[in-house]
Protein backbone atom coordinates (compact mmCIF):
# COMPACT_ATOMS: atom_id res chain seq x y z
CA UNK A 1 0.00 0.00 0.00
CA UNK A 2 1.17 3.10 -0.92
CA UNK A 3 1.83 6.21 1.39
CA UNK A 4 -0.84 8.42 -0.03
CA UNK A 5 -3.63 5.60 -0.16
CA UNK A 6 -2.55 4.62 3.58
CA UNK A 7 -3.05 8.47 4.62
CA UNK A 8 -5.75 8.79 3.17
CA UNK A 9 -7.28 5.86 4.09
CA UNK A 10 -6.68 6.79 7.49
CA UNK A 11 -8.41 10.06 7.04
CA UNK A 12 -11.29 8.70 5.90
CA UNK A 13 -11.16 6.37 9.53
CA UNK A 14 -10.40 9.11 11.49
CA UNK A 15 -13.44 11.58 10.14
CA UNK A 16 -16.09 8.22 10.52
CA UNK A 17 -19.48 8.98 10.68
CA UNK A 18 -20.97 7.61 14.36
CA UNK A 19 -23.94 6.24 12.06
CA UNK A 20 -21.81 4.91 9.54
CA UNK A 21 -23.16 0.92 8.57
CA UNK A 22 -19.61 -0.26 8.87
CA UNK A 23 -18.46 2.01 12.02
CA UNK A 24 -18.33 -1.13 13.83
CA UNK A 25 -15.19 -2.36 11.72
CA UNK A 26 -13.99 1.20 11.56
CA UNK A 27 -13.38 1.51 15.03
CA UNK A 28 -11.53 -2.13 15.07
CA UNK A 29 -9.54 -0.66 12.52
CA UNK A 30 -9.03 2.13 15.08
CA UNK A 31 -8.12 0.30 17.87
CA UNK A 32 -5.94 -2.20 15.80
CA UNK A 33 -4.23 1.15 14.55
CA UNK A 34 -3.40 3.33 17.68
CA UNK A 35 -4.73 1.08 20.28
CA UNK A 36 -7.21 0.91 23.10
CA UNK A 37 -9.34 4.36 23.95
CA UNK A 38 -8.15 6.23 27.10
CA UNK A 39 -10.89 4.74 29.34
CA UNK A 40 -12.36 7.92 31.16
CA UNK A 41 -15.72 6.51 32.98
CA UNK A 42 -18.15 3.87 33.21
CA UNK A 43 -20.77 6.03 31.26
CA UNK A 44 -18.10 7.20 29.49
CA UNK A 45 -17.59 3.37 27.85
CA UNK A 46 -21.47 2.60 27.65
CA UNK A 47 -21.90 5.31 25.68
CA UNK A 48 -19.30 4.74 23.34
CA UNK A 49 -19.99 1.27 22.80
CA UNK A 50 -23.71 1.71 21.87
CA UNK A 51 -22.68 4.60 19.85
CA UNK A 52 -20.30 2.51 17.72
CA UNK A 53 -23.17 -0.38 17.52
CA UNK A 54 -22.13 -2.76 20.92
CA UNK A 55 -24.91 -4.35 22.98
CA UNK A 56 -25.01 -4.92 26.52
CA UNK A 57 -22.74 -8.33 26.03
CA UNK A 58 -23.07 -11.40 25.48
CA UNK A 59 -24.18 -12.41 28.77
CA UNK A 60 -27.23 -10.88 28.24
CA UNK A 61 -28.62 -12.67 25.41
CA UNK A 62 -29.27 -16.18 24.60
CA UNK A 63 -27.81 -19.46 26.60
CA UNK A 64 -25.58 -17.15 28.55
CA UNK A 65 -28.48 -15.02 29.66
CA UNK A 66 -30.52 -18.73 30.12
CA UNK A 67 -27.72 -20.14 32.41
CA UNK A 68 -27.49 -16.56 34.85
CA UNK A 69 -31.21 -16.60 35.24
CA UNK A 70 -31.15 -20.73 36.05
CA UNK A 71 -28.47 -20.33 38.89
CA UNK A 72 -30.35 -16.90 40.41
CA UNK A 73 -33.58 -18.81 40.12
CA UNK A 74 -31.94 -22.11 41.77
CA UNK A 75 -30.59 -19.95 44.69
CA UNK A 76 -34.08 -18.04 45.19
CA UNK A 77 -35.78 -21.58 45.10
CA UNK A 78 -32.91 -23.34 47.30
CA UNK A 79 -33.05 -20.31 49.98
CA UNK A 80 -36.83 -20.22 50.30
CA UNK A 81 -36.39 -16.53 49.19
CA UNK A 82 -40.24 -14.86 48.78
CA UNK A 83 -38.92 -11.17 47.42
CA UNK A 84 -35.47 -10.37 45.52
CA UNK A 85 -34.69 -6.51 44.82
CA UNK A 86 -33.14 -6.10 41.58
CA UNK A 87 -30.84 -3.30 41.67
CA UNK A 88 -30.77 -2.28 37.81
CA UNK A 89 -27.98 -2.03 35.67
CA UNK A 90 -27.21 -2.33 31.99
CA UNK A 91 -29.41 -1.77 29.36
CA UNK A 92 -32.13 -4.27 30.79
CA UNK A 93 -31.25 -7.72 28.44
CA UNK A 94 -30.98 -9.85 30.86
């Protein structure tokens, strides 16, 4: 690859459009290019990450999400529990 199509290649990657279809590869691109993003905060990250097209994780969905909710509802029935407080957190998969 040649200088001028690697600069402006990474022009184009730097100037991404947040809605862009393939901002989710962009940013890989990013991150494979000048590494991680400086993490700043906890809402910080969340926002990011649904911004560039993330979820709330993979535990959250499918058998992963199955298996959390099996064990919490093992314990509730093992412990004889009649009310659990769910403190909320996330994006509410789960």
């Amino acid at each position: 690859m040649d200088i001028a199509l690697s600069l402006r290649l990474i022009s184009k990657i730097m100037r991404a459009d947040k809605n862009d279809s393939q901002n989710i590869l962009v940013s890989k691109f990013k991150k494979s290019l000048f590494g991680p993003a400086e993490f700043l905060s906890s809402t910080d990250y969340w926002i990011k990450r649904y911004e560039s097209g993330g979820n709330s994780g993979s535990g959250s969905y499918g058998v992963l999400a199955q298996y959390k909710a099996e064990i919490i509802n093992q314990f509730v029935i093992r412990n004889k529990l009649s009310t659990v407080i769910e403190f909320g957190c996330g994006d509410g998969f789960n």
